[in-house]
C-alpha atoms as a PDB file:
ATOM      1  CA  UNK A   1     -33.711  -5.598  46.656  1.00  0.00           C
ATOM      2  CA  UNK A   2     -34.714  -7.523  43.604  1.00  0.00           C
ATOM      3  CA  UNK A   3     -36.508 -10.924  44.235  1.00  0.00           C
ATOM      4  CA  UNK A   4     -34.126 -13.442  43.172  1.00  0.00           C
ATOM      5  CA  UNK A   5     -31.489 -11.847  45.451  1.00  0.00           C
ATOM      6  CA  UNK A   6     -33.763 -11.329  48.396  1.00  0.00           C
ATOM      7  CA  UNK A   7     -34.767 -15.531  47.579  1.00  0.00           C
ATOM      8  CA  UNK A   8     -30.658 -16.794  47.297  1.00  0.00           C
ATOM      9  CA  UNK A   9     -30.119 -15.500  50.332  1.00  0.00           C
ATOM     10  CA  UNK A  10     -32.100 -16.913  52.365  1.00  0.00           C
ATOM     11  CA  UNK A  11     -30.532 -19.341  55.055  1.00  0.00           C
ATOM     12  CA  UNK A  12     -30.702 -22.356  56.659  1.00  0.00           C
ATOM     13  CA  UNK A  13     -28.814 -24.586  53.989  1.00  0.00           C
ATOM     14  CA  UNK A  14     -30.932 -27.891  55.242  1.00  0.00           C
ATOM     15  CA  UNK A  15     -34.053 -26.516  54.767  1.00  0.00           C
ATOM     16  CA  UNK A  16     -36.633 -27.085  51.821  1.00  0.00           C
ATOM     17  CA  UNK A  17     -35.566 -22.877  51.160  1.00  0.00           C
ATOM     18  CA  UNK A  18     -32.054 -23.642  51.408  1.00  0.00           C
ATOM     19  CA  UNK A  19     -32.371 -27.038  48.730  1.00  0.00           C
ATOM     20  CA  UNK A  20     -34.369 -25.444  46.481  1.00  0.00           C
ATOM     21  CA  UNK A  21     -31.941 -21.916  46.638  1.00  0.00           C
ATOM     22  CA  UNK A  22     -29.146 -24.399  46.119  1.00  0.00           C
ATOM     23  CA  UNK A  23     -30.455 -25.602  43.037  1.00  0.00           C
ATOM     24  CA  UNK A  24     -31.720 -22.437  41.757  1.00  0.00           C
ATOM     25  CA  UNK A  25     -28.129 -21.130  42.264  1.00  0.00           C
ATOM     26  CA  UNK A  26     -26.645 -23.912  40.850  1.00  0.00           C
ATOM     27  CA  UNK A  27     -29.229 -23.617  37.638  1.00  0.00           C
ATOM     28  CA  UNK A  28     -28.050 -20.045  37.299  1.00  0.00           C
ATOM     29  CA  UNK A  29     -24.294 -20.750  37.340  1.00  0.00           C
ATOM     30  CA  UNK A  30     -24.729 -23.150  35.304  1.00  0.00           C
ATOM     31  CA  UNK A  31     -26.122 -21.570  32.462  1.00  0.00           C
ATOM     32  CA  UNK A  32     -23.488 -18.556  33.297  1.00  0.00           C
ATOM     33  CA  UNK A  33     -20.896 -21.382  32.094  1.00  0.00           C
ATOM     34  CA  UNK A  34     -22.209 -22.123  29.499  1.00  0.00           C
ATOM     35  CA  UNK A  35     -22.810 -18.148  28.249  1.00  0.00           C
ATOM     36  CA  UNK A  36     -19.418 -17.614  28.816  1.00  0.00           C
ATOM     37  CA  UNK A  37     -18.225 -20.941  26.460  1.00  0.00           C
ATOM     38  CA  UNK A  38     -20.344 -20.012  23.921  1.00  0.00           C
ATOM     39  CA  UNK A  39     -19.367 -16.784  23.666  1.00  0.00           C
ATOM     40  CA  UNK A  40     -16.021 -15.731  21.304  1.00  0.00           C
ATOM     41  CA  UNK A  41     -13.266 -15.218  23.678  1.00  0.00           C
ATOM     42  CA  UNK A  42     -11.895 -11.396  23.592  1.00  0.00           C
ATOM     43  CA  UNK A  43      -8.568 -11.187  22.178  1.00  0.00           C
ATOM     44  CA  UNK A  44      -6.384  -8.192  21.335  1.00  0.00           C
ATOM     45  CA  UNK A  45      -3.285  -7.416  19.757  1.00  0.00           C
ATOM     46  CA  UNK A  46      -1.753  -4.507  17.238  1.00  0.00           C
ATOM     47  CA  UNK A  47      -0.491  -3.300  14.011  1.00  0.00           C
ATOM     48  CA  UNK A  48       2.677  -4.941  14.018  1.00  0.00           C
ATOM     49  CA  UNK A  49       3.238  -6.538  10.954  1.00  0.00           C
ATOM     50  CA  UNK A  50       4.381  -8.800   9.942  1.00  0.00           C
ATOM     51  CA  UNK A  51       3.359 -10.593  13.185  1.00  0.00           C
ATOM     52  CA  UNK A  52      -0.327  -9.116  13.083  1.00  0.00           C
ATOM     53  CA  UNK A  53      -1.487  -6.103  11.043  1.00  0.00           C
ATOM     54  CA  UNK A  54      -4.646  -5.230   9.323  1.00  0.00           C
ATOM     55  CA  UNK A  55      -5.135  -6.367   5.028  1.00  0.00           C
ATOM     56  CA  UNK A  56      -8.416  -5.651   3.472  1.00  0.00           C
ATOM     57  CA  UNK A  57     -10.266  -5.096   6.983  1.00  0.00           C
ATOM     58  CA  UNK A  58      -8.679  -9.104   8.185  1.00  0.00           C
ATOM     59  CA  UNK A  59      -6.447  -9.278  10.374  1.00  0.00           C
ATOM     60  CA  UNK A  60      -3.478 -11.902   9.400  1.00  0.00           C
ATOM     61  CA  UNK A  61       0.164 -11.844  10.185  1.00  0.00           C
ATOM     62  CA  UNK A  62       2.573 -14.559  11.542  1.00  0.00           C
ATOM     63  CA  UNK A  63       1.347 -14.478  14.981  1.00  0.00           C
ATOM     64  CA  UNK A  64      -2.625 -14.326  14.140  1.00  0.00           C
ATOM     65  CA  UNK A  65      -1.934 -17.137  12.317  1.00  0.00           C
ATOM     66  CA  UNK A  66      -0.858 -19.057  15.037  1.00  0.00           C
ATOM     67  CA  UNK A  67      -3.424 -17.744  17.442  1.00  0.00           C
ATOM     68  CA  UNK A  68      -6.282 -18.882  14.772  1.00  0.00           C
ATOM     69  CA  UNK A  69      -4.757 -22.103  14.726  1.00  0.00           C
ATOM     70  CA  UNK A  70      -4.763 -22.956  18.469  1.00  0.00           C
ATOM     71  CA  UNK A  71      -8.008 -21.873  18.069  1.00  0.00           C
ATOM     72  CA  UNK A  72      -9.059 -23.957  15.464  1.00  0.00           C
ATOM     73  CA  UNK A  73      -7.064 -26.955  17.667  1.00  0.00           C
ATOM     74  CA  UNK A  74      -9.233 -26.322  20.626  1.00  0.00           C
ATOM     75  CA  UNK A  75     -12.336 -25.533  18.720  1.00  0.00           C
ATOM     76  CA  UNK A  76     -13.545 -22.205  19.942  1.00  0.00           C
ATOM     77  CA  UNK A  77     -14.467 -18.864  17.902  1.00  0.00           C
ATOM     78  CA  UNK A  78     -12.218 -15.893  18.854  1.00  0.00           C
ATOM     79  CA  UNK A  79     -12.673 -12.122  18.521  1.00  0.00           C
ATOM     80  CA  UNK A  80      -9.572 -10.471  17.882  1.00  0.00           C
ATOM     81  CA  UNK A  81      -9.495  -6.533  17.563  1.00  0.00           C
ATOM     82  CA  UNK A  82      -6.178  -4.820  16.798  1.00  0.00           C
ATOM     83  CA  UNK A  83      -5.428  -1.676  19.291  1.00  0.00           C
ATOM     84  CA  UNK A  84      -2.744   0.646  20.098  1.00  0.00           C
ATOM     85  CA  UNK A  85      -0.741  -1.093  22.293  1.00  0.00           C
ATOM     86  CA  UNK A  86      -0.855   0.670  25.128  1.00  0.00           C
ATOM     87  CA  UNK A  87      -4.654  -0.110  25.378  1.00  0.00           C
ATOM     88  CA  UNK A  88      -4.550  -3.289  24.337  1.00  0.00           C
ATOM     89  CA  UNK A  89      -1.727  -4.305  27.055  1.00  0.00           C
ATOM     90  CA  UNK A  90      -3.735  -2.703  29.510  1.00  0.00           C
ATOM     91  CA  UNK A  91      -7.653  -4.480  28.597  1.00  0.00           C
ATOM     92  CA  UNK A  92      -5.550  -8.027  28.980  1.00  0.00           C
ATOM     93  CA  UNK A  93      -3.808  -6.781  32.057  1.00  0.00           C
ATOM     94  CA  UNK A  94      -6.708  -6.307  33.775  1.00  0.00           C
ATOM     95  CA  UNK A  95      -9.703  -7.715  32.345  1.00  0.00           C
ATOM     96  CA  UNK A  96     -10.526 -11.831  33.083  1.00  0.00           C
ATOM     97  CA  UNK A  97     -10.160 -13.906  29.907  1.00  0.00           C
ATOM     98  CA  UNK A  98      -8.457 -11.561  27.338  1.00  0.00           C
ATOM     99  CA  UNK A  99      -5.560 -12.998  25.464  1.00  0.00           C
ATOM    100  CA  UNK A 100      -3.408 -11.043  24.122  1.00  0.00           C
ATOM    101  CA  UNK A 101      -0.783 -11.816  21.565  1.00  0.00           C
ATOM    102  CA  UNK A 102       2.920 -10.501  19.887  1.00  0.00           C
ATOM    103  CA  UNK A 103       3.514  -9.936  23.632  1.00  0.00           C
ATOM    104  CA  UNK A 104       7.119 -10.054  25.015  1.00  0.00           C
ATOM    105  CA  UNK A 105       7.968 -11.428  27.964  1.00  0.00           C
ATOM    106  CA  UNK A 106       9.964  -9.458  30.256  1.00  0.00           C
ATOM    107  CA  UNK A 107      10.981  -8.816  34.178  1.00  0.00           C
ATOM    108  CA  UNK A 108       8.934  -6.163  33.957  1.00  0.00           C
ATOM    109  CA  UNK A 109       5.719  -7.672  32.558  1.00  0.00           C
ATOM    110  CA  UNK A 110       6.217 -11.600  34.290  1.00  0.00           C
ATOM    111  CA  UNK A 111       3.890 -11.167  37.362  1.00  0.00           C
ATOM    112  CA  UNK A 112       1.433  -8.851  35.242  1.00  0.00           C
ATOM    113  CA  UNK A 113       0.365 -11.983  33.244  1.00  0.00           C
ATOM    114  CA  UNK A 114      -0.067 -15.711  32.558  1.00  0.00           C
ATOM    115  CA  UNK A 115       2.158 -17.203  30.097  1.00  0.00           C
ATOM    116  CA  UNK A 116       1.216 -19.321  27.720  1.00  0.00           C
ATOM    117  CA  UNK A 117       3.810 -20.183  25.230  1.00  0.00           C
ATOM    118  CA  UNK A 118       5.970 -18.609  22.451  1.00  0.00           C
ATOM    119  CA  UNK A 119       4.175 -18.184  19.147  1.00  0.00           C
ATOM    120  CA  UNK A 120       6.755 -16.456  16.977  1.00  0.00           C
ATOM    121  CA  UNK A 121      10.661 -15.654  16.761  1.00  0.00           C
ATOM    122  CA  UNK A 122      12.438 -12.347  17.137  1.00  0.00           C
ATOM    123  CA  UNK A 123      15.532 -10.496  17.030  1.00  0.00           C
ATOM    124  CA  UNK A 124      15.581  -6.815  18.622  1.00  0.00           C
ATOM    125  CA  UNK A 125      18.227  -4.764  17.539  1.00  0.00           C
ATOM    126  CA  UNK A 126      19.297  -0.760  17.647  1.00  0.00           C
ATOM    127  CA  UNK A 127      18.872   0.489  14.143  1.00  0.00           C
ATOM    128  CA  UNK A 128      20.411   3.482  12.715  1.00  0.00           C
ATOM    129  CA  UNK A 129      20.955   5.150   9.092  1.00  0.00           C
ATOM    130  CA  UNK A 130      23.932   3.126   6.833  1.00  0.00           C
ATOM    131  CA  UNK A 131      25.478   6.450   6.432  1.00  0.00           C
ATOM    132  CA  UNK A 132      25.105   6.971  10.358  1.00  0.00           C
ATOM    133  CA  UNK A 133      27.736   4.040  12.062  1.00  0.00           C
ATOM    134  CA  UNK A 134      27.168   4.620  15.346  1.00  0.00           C
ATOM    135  CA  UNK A 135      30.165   2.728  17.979  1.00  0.00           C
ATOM    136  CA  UNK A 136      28.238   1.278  20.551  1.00  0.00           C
ATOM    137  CA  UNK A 137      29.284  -1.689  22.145  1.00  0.00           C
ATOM    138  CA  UNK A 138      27.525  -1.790  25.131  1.00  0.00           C
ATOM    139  CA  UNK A 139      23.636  -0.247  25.716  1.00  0.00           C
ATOM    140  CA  UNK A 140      24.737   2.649  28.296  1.00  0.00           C
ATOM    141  CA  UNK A 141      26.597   4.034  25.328  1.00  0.00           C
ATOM    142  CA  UNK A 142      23.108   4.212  23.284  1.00  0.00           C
ATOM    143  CA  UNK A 143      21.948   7.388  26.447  1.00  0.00           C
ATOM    144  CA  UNK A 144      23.284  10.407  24.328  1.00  0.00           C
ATOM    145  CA  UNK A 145      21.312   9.586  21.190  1.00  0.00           C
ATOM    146  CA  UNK A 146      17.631  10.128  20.495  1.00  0.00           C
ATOM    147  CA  UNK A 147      16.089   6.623  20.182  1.00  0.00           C
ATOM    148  CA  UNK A 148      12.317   5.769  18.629  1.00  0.00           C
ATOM    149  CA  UNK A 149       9.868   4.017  20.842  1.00  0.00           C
ATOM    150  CA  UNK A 150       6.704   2.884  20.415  1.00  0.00           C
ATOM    151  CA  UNK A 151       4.767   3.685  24.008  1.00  0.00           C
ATOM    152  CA  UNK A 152       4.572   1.166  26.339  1.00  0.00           C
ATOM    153  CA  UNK A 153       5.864  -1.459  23.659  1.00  0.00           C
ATOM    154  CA  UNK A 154       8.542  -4.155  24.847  1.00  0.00           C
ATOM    155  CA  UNK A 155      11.328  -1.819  23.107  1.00  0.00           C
ATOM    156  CA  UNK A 156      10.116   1.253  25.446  1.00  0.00           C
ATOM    157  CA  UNK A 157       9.992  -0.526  28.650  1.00  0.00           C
ATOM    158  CA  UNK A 158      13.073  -2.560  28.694  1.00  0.00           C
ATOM    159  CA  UNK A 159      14.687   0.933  27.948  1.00  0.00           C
ATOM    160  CA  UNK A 160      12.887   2.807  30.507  1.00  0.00           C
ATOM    161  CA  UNK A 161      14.130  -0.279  33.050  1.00  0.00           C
ATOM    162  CA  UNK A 162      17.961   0.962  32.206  1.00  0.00           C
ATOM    163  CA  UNK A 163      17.539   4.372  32.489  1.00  0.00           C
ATOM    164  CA  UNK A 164      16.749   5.509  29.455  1.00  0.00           C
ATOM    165  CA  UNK A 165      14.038   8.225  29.796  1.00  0.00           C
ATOM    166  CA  UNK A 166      10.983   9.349  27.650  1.00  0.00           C
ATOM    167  CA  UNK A 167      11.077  12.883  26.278  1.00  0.00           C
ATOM    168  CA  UNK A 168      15.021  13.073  26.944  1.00  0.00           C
ATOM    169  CA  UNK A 169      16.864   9.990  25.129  1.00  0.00           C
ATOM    170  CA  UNK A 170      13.422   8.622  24.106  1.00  0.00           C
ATOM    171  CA  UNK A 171      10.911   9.851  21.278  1.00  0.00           C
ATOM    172  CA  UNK A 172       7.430   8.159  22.131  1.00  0.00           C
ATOM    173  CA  UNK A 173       4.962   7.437  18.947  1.00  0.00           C
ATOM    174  CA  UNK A 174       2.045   5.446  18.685  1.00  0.00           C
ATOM    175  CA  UNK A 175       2.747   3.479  15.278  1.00  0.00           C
ATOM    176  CA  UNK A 176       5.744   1.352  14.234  1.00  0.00           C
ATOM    177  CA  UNK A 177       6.123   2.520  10.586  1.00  0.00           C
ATOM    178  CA  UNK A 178       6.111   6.604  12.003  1.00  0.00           C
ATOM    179  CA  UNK A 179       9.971   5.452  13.600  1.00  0.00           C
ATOM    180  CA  UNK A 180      11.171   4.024  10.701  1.00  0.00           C
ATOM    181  CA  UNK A 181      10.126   7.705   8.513  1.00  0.00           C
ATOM    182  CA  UNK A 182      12.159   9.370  11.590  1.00  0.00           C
ATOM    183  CA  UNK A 183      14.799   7.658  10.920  1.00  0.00           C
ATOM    184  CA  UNK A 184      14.903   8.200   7.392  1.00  0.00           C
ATOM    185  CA  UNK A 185      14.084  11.970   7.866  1.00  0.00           C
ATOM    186  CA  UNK A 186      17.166  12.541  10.863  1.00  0.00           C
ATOM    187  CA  UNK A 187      14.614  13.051  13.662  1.00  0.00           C
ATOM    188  CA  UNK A 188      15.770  10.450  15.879  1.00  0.00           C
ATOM    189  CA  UNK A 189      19.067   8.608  15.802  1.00  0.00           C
ATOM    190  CA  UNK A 190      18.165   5.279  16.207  1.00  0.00           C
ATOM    191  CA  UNK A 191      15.616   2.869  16.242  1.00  0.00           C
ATOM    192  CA  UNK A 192      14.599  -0.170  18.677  1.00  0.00           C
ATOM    193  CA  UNK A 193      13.002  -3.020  16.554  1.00  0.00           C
ATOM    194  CA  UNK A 194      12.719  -6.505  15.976  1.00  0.00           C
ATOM    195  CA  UNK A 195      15.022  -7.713  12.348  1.00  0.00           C
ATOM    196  CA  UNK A 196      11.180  -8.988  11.338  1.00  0.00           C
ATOM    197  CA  UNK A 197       9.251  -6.186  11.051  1.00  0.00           C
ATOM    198  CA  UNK A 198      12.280  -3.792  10.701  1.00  0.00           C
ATOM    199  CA  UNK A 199      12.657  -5.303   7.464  1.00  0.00           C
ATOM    200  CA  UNK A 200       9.136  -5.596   6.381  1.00  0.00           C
ATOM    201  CA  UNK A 201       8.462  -2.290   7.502  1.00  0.00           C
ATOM    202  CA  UNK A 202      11.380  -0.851   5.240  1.00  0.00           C
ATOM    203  CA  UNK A 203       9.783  -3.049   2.207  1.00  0.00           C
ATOM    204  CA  UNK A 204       6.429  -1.900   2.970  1.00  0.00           C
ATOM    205  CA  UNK A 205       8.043   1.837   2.125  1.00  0.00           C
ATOM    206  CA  UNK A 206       9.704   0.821  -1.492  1.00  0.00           C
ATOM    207  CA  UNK A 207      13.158   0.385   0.381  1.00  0.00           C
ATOM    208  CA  UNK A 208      15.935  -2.150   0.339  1.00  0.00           C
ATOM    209  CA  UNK A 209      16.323  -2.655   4.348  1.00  0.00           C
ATOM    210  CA  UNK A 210      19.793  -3.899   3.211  1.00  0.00           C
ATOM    211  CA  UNK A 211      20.551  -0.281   1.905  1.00  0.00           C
ATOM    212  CA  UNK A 212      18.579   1.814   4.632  1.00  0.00           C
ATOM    213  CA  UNK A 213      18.575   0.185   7.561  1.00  0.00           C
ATOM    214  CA  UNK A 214      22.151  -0.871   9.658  1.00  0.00           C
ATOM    215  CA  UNK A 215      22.583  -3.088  12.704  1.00  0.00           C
ATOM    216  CA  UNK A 216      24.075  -1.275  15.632  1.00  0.00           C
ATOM    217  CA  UNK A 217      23.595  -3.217  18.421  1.00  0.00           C
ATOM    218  CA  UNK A 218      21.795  -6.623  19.682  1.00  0.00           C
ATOM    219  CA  UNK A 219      19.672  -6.333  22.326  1.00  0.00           C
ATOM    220  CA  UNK A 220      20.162 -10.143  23.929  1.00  0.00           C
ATOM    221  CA  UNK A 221      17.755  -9.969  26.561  1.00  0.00           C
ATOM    222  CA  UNK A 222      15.008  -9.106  24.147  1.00  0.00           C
ATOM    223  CA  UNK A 223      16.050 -11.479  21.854  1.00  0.00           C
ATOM    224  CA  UNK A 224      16.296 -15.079  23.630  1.00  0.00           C
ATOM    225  CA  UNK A 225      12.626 -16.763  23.000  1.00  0.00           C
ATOM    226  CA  UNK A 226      10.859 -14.660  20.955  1.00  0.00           C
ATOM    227  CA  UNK A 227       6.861 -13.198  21.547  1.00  0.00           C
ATOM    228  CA  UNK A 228       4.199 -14.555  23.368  1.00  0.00           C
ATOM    229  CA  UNK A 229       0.090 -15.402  23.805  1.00  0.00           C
ATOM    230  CA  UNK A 230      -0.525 -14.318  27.583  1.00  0.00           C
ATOM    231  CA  UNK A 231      -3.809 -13.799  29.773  1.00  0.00           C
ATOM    232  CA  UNK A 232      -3.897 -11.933  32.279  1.00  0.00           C
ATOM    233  CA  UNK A 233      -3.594 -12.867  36.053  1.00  0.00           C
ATOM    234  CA  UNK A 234      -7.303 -12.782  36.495  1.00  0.00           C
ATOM    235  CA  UNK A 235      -8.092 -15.415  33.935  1.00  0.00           C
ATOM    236  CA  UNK A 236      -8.861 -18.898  35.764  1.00  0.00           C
ATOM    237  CA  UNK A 237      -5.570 -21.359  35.448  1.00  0.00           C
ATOM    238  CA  UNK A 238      -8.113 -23.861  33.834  1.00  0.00           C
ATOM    239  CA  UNK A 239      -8.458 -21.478  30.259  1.00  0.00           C
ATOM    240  CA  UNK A 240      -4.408 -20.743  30.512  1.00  0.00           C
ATOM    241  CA  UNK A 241      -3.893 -24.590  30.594  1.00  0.00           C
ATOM    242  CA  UNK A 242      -5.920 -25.404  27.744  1.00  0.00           C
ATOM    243  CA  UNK A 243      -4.403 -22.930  25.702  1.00  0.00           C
ATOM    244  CA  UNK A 244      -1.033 -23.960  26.260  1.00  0.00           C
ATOM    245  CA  UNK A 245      -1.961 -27.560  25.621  1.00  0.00           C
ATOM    246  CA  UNK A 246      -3.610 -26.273  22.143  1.00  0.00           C
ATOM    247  CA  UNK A 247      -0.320 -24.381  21.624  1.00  0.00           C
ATOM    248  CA  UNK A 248       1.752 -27.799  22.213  1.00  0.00           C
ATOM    249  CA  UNK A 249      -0.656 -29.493  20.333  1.00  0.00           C
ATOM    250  CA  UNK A 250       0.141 -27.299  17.117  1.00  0.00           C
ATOM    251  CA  UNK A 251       3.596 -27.382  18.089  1.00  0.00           C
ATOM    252  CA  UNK A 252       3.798 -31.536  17.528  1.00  0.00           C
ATOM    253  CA  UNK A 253       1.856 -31.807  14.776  1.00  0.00           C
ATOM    254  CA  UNK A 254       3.685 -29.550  12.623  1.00  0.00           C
ATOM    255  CA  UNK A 255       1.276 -26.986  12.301  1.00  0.00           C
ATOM    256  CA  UNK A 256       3.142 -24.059  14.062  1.00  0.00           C
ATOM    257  CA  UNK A 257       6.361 -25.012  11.268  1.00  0.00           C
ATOM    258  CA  UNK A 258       4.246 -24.368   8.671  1.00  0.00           C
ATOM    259  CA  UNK A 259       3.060 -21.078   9.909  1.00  0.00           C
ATOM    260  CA  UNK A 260       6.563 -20.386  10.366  1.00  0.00           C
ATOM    261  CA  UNK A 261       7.932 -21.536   6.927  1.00  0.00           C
ATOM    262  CA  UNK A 262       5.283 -19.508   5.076  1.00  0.00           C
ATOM    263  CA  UNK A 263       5.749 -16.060   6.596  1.00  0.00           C
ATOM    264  CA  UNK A 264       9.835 -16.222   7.084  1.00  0.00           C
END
């Protein structure tokens, strides 16, 4: 056993042993704290522009600018990487102190993580081709059509929670901008997407979304608040509270409109 285990355990809390281990403890966590202040928090997201996505090796995007900003409001240094989602969802499910960002909040997802606030605005709708007018007026009618997904997204799983089922009525990808050339080339019928980045997407390909892209159905219960900064539910309450007071704080000041104004 090494030394300074075998030494903080020692008993007898009275004793001179158990002062002095008390103090060397406390000495130890102490500095621990401070490590862990000093040290950039861990914070992931994706390429999903135009909320976040990679330009010239920076990540910007609606929703990093936001998270940069609370930042900036609460004065601490953040490292954000960009991941496929799926990874990323899981590191802040289950690692202390990762936020994650562009995260929607669903039944599905509530008890996974801590909430902090909404940080952007979205729309989720069933896409299909203009020359494709699909009738669907209700989302069980979608089931006979192929539909693109992105895996484990907030598109995939609400589907997956009403039935829908991967490798049947759902084609899986790993990239937001391969749906949209399915869609164009006939491989899938439809397409789950926020109006934001369905749009950008389609200009970030030379197209008109006007002209290649048509509303087919509104998916409310995706669409209500909008996306999300989370932690997950190992991170101390302490770190989600001060980021949702940093949020607020952005919020009132008229920080978080600008943000807004300059990517919509």
């Amino acid at each position: 056993m090494p030394l300074c285990l075998s030494f903080i355990q020692r008993p007898s809390p009275g004793s001179f042993w158990g002062r002095l281990r008390r103090g060397f403890l406390a000495c130890c966590l102490g500095s621990g704290v401070a490590a862990f202040a000093d040290a950039p928090l861990q914070i992931v997201t994706e390429e999903f522009p135009p909320y976040n996505y990679t330009e010239q090796g920076k990540i910007t995007g609606l929703s990093t600018d936001v998270v940069e900003a609370v930042l900036k409001e609460l004065k601490l240094q953040g490292n954000i990487q960009s991941l496929p989602w799926a990874r990323a969802y899981d590191t802040a499910k289950n690692a202390p102190g990762v936020l994650i960002y562009s995260i929607g909040r669903t039944p599905e997802r509530e008890n996974h993580f801590q909430w902090v606030g909404v940080i952007a605005p979205t729309d989720y709708y069933l896409y299909a081709l203009p020359e494709r007018p699909f009738k669907i007026d209700a989302l069980e009618n979608a089931k006979p059509y192929q539909i693109g997904t992105v895996n484990q997204d907030v598109g995939e799983q609400f589907l997956l929670a009403h039935g829908f089922v991967k490798g049947q009525n759902l084609q899986s990808s790993i990239k937001y901008e391969l749906n949209y050339q399915k869609l164009k080339l006939g491989r899938i019928d439809l397409w789950i997407m926020n109006e934001m980045t369905a749009s950008h997407l389609a200009r970030q390909a030379g197209d008109d979304p006007a002209k290649t892209l048509a509303k087919v159905y509104r998916i409310n219960d995706l669409s209500s608040e909008g996306y999300y900064m989370a932690f997950g539910k190992q991170t101390p309450d302490a770190t989600v509270l001060q980021f949702k007071r940093g949020l607020e704080a952005i919020k009132k000041n008229g920080v978080f409109d600008q943000l807004k104004k300059k990517w919509l």
